[in-house]
Protein backbone atom coordinates (compact mmCIF):
# COMPACT_ATOMS: atom_id res chain seq x y z
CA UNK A 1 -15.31 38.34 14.15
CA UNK A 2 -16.10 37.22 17.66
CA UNK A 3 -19.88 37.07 16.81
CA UNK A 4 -19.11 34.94 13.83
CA UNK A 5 -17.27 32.93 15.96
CA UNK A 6 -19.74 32.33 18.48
CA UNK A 7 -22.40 31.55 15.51
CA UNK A 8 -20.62 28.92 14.44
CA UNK A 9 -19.42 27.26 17.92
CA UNK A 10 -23.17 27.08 18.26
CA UNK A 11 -24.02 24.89 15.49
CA UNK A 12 -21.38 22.66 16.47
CA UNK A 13 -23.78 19.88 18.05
CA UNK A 14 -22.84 16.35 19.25
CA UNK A 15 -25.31 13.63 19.63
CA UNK A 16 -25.84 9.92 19.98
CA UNK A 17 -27.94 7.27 17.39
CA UNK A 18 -29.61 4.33 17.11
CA UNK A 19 -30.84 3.71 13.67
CA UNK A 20 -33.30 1.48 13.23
CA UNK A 21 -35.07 -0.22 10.46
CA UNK A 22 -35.07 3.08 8.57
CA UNK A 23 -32.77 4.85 7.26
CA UNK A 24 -31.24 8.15 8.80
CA UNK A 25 -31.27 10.84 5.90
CA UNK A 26 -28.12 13.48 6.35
CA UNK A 27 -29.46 16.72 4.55
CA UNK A 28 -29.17 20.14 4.85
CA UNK A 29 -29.26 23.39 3.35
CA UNK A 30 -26.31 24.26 5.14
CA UNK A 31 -22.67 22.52 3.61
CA UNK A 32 -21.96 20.24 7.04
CA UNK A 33 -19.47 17.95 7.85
CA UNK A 34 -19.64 14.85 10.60
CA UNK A 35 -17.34 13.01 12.66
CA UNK A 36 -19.10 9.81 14.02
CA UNK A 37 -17.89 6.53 15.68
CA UNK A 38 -19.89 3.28 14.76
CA UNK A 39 -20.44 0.62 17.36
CA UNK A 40 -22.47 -2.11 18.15
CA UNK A 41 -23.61 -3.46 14.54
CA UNK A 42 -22.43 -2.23 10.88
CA UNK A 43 -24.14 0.39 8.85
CA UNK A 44 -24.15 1.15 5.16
CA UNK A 45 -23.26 4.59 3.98
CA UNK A 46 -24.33 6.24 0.92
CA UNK A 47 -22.99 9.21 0.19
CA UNK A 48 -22.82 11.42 -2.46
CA UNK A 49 -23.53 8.06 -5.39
CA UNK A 50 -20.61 6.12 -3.78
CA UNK A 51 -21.76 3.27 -1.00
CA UNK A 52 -19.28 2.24 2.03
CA UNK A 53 -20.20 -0.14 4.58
CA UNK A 54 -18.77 1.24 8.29
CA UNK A 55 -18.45 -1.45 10.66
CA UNK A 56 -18.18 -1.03 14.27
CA UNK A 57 -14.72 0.16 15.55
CA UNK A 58 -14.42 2.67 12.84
CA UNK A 59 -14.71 6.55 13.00
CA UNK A 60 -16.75 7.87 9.72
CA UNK A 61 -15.75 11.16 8.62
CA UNK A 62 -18.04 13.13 5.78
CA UNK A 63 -17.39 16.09 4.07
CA UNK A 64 -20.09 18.39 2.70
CA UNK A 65 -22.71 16.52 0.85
CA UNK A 66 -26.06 14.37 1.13
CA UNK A 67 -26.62 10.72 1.72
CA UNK A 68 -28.25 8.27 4.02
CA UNK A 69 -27.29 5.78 6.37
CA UNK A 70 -28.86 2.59 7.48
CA UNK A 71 -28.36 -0.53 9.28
CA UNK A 72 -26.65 -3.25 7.63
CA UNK A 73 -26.86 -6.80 9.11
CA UNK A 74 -28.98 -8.12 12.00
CA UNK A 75 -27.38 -5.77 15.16
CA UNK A 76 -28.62 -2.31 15.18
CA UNK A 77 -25.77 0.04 15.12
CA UNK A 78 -25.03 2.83 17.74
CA UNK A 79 -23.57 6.24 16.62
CA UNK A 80 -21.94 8.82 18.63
CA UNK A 81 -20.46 11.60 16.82
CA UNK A 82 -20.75 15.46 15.75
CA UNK A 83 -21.93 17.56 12.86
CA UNK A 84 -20.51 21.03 12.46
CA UNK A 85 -20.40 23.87 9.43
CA UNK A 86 -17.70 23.26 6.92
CA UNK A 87 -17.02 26.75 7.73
CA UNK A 88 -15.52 25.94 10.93
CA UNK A 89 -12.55 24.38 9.25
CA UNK A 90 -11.86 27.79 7.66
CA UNK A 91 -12.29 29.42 11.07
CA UNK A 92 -9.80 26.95 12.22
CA UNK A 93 -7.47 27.28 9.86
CA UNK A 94 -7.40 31.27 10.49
CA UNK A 95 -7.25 31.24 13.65
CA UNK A 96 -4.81 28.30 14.97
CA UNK A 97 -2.72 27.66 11.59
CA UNK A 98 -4.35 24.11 11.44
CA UNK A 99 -5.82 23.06 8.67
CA UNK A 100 -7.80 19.94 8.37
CA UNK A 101 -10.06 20.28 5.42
CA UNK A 102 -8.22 16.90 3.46
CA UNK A 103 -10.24 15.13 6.26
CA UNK A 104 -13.52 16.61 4.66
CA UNK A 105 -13.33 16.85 1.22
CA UNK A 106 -16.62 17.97 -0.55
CA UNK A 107 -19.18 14.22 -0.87
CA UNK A 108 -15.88 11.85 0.66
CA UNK A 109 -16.43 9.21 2.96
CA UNK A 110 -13.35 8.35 5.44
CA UNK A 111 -12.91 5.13 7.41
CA UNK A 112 -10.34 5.48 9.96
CA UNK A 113 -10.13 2.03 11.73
CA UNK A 114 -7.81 2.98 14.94
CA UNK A 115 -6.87 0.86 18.15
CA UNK A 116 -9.34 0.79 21.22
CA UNK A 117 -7.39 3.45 23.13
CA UNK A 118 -7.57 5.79 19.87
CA UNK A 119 -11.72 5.38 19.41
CA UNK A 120 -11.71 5.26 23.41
CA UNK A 121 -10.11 9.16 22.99
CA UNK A 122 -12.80 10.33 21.10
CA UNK A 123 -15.77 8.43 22.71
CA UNK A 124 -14.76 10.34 25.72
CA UNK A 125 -14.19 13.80 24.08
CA UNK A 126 -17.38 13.17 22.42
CA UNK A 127 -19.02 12.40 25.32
CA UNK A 128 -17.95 15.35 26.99
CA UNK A 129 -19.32 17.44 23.83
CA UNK A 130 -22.76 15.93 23.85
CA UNK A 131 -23.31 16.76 27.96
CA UNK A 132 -21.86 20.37 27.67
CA UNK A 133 -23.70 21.35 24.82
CA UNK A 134 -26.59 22.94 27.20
CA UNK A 135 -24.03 24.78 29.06
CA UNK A 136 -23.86 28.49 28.38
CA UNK A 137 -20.27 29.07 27.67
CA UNK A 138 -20.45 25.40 26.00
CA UNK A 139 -16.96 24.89 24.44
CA UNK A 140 -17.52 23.32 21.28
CA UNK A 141 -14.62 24.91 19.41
CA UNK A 142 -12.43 22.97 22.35
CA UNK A 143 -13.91 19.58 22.08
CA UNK A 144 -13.91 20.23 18.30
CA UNK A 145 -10.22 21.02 18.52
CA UNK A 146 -9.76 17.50 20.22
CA UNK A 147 -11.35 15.82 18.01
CA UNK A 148 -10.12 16.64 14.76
CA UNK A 149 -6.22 16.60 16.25
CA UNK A 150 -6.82 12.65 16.83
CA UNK A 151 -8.93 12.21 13.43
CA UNK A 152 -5.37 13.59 12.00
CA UNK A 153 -3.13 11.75 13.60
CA UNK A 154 -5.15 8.20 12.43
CA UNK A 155 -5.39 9.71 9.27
CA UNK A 156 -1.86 10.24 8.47
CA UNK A 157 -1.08 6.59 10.53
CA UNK A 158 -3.03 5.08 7.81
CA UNK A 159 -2.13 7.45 4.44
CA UNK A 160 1.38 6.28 5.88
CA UNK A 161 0.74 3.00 5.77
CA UNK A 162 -0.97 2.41 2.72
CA UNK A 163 -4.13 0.33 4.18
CA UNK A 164 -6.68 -0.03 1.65
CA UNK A 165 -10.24 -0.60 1.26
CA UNK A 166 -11.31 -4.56 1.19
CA UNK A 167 -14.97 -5.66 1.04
CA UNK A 168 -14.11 -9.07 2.75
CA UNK A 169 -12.09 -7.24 6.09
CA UNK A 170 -15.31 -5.25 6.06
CA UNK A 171 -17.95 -8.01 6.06
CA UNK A 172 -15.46 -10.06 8.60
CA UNK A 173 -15.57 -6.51 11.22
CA UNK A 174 -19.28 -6.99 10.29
CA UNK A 175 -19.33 -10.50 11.74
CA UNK A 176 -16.85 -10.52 14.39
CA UNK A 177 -18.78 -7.29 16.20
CA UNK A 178 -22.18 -8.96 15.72
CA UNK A 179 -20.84 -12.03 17.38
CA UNK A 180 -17.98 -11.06 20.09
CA UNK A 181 -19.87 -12.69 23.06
CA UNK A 182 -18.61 -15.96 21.20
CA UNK A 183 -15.46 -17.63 21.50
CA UNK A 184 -13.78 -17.34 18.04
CA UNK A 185 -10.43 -18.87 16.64
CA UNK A 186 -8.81 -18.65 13.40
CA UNK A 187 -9.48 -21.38 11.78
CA UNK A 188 -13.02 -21.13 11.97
CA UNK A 189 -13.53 -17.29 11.08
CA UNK A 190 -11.17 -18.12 7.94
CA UNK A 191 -13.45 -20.56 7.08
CA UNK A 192 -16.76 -19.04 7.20
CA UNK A 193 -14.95 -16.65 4.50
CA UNK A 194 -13.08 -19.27 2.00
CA UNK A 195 -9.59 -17.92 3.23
CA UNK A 196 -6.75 -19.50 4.68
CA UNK A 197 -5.99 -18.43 8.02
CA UNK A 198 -2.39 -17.44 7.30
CA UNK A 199 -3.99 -14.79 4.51
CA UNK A 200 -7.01 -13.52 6.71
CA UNK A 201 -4.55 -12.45 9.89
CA UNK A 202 -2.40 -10.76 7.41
CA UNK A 203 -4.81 -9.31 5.34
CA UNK A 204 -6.85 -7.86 8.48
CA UNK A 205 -3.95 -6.66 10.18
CA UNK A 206 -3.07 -4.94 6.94
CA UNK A 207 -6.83 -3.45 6.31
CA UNK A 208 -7.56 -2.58 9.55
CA UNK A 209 -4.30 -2.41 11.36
CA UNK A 210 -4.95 -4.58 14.08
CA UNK A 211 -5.42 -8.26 14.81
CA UNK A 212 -8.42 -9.44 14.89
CA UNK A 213 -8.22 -10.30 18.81
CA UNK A 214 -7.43 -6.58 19.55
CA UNK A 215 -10.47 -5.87 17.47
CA UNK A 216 -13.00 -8.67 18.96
CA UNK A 217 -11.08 -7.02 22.31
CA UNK A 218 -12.19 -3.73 21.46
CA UNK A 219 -16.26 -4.09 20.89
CA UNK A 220 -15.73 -6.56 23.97
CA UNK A 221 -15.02 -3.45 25.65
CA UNK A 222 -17.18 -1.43 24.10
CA UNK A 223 -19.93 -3.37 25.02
CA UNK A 224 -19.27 -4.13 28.67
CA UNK A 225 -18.71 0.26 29.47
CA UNK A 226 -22.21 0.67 27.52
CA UNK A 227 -23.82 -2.44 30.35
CA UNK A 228 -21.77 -1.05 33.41
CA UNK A 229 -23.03 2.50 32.41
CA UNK A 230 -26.75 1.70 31.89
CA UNK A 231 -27.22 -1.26 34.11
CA UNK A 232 -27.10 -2.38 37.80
CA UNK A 233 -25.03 -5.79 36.04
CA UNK A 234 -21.75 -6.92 38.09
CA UNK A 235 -18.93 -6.27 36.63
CA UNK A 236 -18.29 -10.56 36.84
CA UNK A 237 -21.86 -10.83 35.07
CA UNK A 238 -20.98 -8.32 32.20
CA UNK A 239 -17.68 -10.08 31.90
CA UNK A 240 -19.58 -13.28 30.88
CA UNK A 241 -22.46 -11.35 28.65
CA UNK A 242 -19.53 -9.93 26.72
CA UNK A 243 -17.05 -12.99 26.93
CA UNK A 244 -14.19 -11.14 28.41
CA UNK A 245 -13.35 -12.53 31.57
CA UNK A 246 -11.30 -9.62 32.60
CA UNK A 247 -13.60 -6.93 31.26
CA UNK A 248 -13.27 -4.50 34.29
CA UNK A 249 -9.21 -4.58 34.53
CA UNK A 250 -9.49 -3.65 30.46
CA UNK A 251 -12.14 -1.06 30.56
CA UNK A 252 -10.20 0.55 33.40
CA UNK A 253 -7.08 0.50 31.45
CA UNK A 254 -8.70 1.97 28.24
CA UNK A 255 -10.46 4.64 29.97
CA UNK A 256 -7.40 6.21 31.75
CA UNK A 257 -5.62 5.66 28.82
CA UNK A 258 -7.99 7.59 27.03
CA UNK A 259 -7.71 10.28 29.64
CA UNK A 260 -4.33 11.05 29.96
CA UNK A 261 -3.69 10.91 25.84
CA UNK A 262 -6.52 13.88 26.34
CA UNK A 263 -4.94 16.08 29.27
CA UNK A 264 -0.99 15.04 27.87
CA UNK A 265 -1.49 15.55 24.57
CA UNK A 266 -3.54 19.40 24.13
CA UNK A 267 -2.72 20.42 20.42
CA UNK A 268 -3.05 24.02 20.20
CA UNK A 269 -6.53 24.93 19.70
CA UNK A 270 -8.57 27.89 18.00
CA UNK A 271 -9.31 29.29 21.39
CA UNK A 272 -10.42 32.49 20.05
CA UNK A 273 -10.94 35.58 22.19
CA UNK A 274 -11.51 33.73 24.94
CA UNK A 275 -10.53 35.32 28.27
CA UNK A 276 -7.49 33.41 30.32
CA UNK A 277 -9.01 32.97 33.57
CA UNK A 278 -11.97 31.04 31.04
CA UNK A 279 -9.31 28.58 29.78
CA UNK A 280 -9.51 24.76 30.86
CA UNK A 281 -6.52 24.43 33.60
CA UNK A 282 -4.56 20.73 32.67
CA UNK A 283 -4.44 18.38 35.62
CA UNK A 284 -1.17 18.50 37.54
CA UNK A 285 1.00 15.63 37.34
């Protein structure tokens, strides 16, 4: 049992993409199932004969199958996420009474379009996944855990309330993330689509929701964490390359938001036969 276990935390592998031009194939022999957040531009996903286009601000979950995706639009888009065995789920399920296999159903495609602290969550767990995965007791089973707890919670938010699919929200996400350095208002992002105003902020808060200022916001954000991590930029000059002016008080804010939803909110987790004194201590208060 614990070798099985171990076989399969192995194979649980986070990384981070940048499609290009071509398009990223998602095959295997094995029956896999991925968790990946979309920023920067918009991809299409094809997926077992049904295509979805993922725009950036969403978390794509896949269940077993075989598919492609590829950029869509002008922006290259940026993936972070994980692939794992659908086995895992089972393991899971076994072990920690938690079963999350209506996430993954066999050749589905699941758009969960949360609020910046929500994708902020699972950039960071995700994160932490990715740079552990060298270790030699690397946890994946924990940051797994994590992951799939939040995908949940999103996924019943939205089941609950009833948001469904619309090709015109999508192509407006599309838009808004491939221009969020401008300075949009209503009025003219209604018009570029032939809707009123009045219809477009209730039918994206519906779709997605949010409003679209939390979501311009929210790549705003993303953006300006991706410059202060790679670059030797200001934090006043990535304010004005992202058009926030307050960038640094909001990227603060989301990231110890993010942090303290992590170390407040542990669901139990399929910990195994891990020994105690191996078990991740929670930060005091």
């Amino acid at each position: 049992m614990r070798a099985e276990r171990e076989r399969l935390n192995a194979k649980i592998v986070a990384e981070n993409l940048r499609l290009g031009a071509e398009a990223r194939e998602l095959t295997s022999e094995e029956e896999l199932c991925y968790l990946i957040l979309v920023s920067g531009g918009s991809c299409n996903v094809q997926w077992d004969g049904q295509t979805t286009l993922a725009a950036p601000g969403c978390a794509l979950l896949l269940g077993p199958g075989s598919g492609r995706l590829q950029q869509a639009g002008s922006v290259p888009p940026e993936l972070l996420g994980c692939r794992f065995p659908v086995a895992v789920l089972h393991d899971i399920r076994n072990t920690a009474q938690r079963d999350y296999s209506a996430l993954f159903e066999p050749g589905q495609a699941t758009l969960l379009y949360g609020p910046v602290q929500w994708s902020s969550c699972l950039r960071t767990v995700l994160e932490l996944m990715r740079k552990a995965r060298g270790e030699q007791d690397y946890p994946g089973m924990l940051y797994l855990g994590l992951l799939l707890h939040y995908a949940e919670q999103e996924y019943r938010a939205e089941s609950h309330a009833a948001r469904p699919r619309n090709e015109t929200v999508e192509q407006i996400c599309a838009y808004l993330a491939a221009n969020y350095q401008q300075k949009f208002s209503l009025s003219e992002v209604a018009a570029k689509f032939y809707i009123s105003p009045y219809y477009l902020s209730r039918l994206f808060r519906r779709v997605t929701g949010q409003s679209i200022v939390d979501y311009i916001n929210g790549r705003r954000i993303e953006a300006a964490q991706k410059l202060l991590e790679t670059t030797e930029l200001s934090i006043g000059t990535v304010a004005e390359q992202t058009g926030r002016c307050n960038t640094g008080r909001a990227i603060d804010e989301a990231n110890s938001l993010a942090l303290s939803v992590i170390a407040d909110a542990m669901p139990p987790l399929p910990l195994g036969e891990l020994d105690a004194d191996r078990r991740p201590e929670r930060a005091s208060q």
